[in-house]
C-alpha atoms as a PDB file:
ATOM      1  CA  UNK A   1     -16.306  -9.492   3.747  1.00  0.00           C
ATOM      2  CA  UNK A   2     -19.406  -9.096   2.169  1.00  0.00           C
ATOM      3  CA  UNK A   3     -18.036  -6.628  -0.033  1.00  0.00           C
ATOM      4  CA  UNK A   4     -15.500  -8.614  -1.662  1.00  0.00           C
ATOM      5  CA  UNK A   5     -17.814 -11.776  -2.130  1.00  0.00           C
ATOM      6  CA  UNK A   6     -20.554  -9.149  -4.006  1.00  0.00           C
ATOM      7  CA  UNK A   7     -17.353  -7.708  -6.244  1.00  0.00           C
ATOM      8  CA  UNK A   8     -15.602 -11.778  -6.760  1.00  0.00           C
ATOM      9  CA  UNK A   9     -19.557 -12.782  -7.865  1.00  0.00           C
ATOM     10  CA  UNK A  10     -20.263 -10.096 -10.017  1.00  0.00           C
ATOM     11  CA  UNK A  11     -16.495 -10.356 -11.618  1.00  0.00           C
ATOM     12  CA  UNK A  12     -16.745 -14.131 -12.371  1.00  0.00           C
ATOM     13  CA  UNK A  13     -20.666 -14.100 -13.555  1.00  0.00           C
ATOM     14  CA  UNK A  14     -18.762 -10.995 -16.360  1.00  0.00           C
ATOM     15  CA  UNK A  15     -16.005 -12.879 -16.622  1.00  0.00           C
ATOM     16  CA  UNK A  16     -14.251 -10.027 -16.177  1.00  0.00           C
ATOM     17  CA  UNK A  17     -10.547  -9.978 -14.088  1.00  0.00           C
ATOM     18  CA  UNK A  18     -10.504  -8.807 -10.676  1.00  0.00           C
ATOM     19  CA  UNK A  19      -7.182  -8.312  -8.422  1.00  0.00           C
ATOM     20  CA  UNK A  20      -7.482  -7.653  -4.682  1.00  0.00           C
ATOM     21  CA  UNK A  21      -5.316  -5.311  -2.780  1.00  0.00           C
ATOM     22  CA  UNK A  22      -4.593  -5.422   0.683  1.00  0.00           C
ATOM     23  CA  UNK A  23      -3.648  -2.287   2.604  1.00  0.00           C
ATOM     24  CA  UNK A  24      -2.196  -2.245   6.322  1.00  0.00           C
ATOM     25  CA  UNK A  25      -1.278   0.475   8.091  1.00  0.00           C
ATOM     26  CA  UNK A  26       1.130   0.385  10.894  1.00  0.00           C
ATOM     27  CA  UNK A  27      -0.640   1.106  14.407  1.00  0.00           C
ATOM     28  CA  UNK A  28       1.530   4.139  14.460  1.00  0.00           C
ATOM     29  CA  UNK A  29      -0.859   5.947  12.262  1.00  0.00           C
ATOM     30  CA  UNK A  30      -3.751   7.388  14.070  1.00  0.00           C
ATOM     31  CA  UNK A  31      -7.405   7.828  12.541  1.00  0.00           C
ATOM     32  CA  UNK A  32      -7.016  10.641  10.497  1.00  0.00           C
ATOM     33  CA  UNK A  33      -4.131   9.582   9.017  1.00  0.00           C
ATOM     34  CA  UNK A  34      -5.760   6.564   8.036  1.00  0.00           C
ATOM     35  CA  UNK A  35      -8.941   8.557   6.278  1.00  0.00           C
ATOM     36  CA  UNK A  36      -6.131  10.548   4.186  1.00  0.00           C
ATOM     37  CA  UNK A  37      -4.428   7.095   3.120  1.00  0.00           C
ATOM     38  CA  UNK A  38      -8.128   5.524   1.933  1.00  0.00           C
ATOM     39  CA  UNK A  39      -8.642   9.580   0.226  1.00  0.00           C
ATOM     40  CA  UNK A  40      -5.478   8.856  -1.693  1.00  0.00           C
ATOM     41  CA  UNK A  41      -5.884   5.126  -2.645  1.00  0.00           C
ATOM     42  CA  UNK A  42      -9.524   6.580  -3.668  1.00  0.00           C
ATOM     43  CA  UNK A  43      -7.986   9.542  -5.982  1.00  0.00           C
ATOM     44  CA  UNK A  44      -5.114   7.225  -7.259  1.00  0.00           C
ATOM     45  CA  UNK A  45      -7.724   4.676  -8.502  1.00  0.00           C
ATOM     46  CA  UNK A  46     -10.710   4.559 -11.058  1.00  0.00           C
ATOM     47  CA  UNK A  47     -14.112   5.559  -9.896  1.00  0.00           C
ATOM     48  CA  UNK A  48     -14.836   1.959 -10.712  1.00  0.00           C
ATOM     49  CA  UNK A  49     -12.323  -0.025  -8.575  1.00  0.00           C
ATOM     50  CA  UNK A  50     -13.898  -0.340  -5.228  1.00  0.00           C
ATOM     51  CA  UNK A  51     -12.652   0.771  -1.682  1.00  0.00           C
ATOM     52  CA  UNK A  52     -13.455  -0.349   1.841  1.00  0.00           C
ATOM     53  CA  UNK A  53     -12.405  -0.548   5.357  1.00  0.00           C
ATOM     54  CA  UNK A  54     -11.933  -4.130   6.396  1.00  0.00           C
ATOM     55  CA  UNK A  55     -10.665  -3.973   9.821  1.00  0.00           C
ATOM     56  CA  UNK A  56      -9.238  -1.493  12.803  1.00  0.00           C
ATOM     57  CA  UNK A  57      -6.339  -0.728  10.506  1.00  0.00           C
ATOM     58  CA  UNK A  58      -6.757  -2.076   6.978  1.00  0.00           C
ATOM     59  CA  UNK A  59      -7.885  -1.469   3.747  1.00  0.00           C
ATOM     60  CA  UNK A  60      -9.367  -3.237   0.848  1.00  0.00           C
ATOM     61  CA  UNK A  61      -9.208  -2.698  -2.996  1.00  0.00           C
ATOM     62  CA  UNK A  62     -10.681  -4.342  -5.714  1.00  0.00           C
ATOM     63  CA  UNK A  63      -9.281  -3.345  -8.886  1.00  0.00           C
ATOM     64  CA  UNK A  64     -11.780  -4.389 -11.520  1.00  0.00           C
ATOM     65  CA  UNK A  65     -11.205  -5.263 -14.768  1.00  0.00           C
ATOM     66  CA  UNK A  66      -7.395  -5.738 -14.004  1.00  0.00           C
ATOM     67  CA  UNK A  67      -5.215  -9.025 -13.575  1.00  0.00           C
ATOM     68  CA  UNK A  68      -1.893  -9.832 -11.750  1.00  0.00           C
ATOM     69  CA  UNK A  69      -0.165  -7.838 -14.427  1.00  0.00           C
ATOM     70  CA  UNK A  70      -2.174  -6.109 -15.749  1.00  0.00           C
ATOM     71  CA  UNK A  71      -2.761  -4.105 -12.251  1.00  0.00           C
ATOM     72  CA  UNK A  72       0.744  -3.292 -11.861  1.00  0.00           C
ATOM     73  CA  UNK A  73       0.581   0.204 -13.103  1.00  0.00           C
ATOM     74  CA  UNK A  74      -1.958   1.108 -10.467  1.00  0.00           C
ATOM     75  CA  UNK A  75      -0.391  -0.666  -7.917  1.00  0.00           C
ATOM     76  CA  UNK A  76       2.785   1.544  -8.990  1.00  0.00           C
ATOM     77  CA  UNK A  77       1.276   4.908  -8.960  1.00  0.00           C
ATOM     78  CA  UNK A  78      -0.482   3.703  -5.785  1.00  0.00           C
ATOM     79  CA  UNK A  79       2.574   3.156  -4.001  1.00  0.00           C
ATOM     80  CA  UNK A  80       4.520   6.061  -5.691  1.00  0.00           C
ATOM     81  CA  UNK A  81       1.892   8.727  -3.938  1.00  0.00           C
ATOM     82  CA  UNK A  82       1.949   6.823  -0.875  1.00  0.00           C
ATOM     83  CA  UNK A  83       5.334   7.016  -0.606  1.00  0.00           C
ATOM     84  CA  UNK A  84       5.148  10.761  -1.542  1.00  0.00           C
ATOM     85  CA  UNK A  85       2.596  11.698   1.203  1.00  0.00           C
ATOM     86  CA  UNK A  86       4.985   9.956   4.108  1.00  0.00           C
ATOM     87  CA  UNK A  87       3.152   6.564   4.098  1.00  0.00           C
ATOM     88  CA  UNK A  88       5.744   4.585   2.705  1.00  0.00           C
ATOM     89  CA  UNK A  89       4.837   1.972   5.818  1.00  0.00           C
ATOM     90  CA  UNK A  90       1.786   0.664   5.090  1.00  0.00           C
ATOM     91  CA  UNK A  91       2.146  -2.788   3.852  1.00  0.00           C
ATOM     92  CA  UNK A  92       0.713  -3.863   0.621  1.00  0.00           C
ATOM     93  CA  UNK A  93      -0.238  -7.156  -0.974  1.00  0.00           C
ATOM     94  CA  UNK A  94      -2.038  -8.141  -3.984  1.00  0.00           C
ATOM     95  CA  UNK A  95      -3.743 -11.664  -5.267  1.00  0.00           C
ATOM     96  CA  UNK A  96      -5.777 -12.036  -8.923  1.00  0.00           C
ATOM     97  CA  UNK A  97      -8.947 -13.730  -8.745  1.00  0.00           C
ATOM     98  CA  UNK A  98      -7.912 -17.258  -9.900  1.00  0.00           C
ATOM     99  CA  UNK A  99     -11.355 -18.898 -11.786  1.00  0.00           C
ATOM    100  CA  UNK A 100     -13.932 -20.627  -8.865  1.00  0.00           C
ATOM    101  CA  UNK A 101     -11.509 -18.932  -5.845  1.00  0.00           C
ATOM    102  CA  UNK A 102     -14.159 -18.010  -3.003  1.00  0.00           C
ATOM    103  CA  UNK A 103     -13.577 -14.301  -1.555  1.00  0.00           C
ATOM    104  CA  UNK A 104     -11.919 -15.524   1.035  1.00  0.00           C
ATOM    105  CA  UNK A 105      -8.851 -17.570   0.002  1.00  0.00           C
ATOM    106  CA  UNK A 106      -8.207 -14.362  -2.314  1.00  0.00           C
ATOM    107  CA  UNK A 107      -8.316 -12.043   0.698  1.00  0.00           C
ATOM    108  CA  UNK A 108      -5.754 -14.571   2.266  1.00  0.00           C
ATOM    109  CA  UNK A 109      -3.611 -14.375  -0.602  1.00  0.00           C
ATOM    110  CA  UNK A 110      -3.444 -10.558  -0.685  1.00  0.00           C
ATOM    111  CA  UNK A 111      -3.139 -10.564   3.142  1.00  0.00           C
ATOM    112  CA  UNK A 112      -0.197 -13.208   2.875  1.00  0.00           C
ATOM    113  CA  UNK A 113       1.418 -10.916  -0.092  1.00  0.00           C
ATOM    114  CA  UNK A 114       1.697  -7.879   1.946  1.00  0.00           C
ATOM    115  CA  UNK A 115       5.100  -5.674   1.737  1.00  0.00           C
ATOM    116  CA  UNK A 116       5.999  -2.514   3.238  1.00  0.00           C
ATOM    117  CA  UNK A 117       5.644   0.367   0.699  1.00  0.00           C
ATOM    118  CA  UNK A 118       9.259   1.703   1.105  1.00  0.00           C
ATOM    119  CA  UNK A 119      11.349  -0.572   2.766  1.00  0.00           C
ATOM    120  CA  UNK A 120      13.362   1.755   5.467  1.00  0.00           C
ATOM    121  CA  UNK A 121      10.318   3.345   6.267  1.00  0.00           C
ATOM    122  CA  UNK A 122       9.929   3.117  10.397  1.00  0.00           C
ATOM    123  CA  UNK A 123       6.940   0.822  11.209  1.00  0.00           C
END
């Protein structure tokens, strides 16, 4: 969590545009399949969108410099590879830092956002 507080400070002191992304993977996928889900988010993204583990089985993602919309192609290609390396299960959700939110209503509203991937994908 301490993360994501640094990255929503240092976004709203630039008043620069910050969307988080919440990744959960179902508990289905072991370990290592988890480390080559965060490799892929990782090479999908820019070097300077940051990446972190958040709990047992999720993922966090804060795309810098990138709004609700304007995040939407990354959030694309990001579910396009996932899809193409068999991970079409992980559930995804997204929430734009909203001026004065704290770090963690915006984690609750990517948490609450969160889809599967590729709907007809087992869990």
């Amino acid at each position: 969590m301490r993360s994501l507080e640094i990255a929503v400070d240092s976004a709203r002191r630039g008043r620069r545009a910050i969307t988080l992304v919440a990744l959960e993977v179902p508990e289905s996928i072991d370990e290592p399949a988890l480390a080559r889900i965060a490799t892929s988010v990782r090479s999908t993204v820019r070097d300077s969108d940051g990446l972190w583990r958040d709990g047992e089985r999720t993922l966090l993602l804060a795309l810098t410099d990138a709004d609700g919309p304007n995040s939407e192609p990354a959030l694309a290609r990001l579910r396009l590879r996932l899809r193409s390396e068999g991970f079409g299960a992980v559930r995804m959700g997204r929430a734009a830092a909203a001026p004065g939110i704290s770090a963690a209503d915006l984690l609750a509203l990517a948490r609450e956002d969160r889809r599967v991937i590729s709907y007809g994908s087992p869990d």
